[in-house]
C-alpha atoms as a PDB file:
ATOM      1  CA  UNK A   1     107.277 129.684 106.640  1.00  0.00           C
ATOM      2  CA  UNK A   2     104.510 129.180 104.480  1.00  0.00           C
ATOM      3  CA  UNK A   3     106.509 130.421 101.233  1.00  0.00           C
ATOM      4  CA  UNK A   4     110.334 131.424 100.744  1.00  0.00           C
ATOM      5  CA  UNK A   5     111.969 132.040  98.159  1.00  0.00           C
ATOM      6  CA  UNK A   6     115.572 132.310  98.361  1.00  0.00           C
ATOM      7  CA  UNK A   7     117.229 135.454  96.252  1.00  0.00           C
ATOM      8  CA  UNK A   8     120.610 136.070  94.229  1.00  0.00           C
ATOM      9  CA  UNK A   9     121.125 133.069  93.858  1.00  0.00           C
ATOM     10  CA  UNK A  10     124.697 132.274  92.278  1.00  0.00           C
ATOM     11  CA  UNK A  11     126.335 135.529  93.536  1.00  0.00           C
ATOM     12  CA  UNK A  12     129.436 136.117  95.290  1.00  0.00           C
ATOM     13  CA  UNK A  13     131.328 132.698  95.274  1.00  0.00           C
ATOM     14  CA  UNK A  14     135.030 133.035  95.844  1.00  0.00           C
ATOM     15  CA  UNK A  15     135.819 129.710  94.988  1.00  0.00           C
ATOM     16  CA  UNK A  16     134.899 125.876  93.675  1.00  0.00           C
ATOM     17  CA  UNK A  17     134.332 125.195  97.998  1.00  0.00           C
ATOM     18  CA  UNK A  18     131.993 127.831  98.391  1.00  0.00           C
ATOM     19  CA  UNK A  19     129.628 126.608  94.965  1.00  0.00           C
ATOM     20  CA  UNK A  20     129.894 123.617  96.738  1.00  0.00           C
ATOM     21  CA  UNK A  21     128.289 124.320 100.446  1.00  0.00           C
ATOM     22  CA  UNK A  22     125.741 126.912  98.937  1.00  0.00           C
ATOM     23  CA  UNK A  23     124.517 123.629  96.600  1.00  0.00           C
ATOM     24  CA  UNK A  24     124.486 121.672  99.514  1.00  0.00           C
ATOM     25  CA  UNK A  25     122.851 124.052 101.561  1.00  0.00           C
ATOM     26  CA  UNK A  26     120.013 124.772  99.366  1.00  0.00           C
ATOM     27  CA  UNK A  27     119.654 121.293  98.254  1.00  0.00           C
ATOM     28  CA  UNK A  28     118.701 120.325 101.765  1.00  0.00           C
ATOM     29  CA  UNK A  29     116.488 123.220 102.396  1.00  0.00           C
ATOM     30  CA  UNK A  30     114.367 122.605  99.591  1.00  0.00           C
ATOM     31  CA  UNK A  31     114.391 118.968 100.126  1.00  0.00           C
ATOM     32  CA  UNK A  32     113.616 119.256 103.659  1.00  0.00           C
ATOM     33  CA  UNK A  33     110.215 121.903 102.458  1.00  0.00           C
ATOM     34  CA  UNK A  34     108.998 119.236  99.742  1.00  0.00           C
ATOM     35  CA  UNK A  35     109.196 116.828 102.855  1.00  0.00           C
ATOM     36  CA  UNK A  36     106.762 119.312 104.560  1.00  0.00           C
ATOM     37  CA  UNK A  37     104.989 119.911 100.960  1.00  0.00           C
ATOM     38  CA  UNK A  38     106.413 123.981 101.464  1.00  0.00           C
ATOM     39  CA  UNK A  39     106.509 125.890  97.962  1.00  0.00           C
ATOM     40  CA  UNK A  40     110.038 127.192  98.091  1.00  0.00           C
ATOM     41  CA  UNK A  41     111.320 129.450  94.718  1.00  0.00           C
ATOM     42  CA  UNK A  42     114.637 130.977  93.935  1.00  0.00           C
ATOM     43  CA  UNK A  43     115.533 134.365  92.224  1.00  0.00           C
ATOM     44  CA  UNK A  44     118.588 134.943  90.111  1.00  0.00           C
ATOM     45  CA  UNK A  45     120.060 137.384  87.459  1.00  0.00           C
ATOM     46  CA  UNK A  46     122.028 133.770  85.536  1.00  0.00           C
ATOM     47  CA  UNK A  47     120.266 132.619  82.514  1.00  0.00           C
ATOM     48  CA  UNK A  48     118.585 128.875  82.682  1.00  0.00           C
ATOM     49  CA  UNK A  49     121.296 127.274  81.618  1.00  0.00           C
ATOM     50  CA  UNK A  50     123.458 129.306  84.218  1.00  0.00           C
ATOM     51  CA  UNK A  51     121.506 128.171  86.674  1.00  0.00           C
ATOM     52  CA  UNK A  52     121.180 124.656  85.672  1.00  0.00           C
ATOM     53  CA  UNK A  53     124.610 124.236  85.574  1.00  0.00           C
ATOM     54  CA  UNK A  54     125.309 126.163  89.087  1.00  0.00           C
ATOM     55  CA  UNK A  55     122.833 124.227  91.044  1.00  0.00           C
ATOM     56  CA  UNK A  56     122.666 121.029  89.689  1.00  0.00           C
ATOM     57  CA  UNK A  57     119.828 118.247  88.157  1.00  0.00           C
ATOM     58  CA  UNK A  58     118.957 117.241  91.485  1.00  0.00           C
ATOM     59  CA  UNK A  59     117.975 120.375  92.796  1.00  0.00           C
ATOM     60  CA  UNK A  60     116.328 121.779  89.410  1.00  0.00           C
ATOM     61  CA  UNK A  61     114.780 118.445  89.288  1.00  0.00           C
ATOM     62  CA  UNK A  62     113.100 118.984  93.007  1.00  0.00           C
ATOM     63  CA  UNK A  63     112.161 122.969  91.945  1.00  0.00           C
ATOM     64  CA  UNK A  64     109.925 121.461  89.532  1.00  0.00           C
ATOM     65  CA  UNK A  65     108.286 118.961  91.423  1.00  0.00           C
ATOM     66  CA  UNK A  66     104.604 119.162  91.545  1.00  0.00           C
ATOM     67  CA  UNK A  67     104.516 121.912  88.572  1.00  0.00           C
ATOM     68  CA  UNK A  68     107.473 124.285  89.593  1.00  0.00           C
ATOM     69  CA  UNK A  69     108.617 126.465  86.121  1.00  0.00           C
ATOM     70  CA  UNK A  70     111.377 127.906  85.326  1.00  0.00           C
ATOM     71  CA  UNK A  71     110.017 132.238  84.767  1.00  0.00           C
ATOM     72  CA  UNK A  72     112.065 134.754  83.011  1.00  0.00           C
ATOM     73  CA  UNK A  73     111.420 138.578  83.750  1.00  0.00           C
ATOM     74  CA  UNK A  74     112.841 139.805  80.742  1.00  0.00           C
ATOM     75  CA  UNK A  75     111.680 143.758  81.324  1.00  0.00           C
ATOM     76  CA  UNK A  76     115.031 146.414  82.002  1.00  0.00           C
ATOM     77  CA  UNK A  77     117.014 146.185  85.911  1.00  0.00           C
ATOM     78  CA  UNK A  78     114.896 148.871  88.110  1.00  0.00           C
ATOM     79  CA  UNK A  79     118.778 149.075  89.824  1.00  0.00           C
ATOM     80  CA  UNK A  80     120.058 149.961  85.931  1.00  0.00           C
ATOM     81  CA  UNK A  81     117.341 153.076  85.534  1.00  0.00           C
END
């Protein structure tokens, strides 16, 4: 896949174990994509520091490899209207 970008982000973990795997799993996807120089990007309703936190310097840190940036949509939810 040429481009993916992984959505919601954060959402739905029942416990400590499941923020665990999720961080593992998405650590070694987007590892595994910079090996094969893939863009990969990542949607989520948490703040920056939410999502910091929730997924760790290592995998931020690889998001903004080769001039990744952190983009906040700031207009109303469509879901909300």
């Amino acid at each position: 896949i040429d481009l993916l970008i992984i959505d919601e982000i954060g959402v739905g973990r029942t416990s400590v174990n499941a923020a665990n795997n999720e961080r593992l799993a998405i650590n070694q996807i987007i590892d595994k994509r910079l090996c094969h120089l893939k863009p990969t990007g990542i949607l989520t309703n948490l703040g920056q520091k939410d999502i910091n936190d929730n997924l760790g310097p290592r995998i931020m840190d690889r998001l903004r490899n080769d001039g990744g940036q952190w983009v906040k949509f700031n207009w109303p939810s469509h879901r909300s209207q």
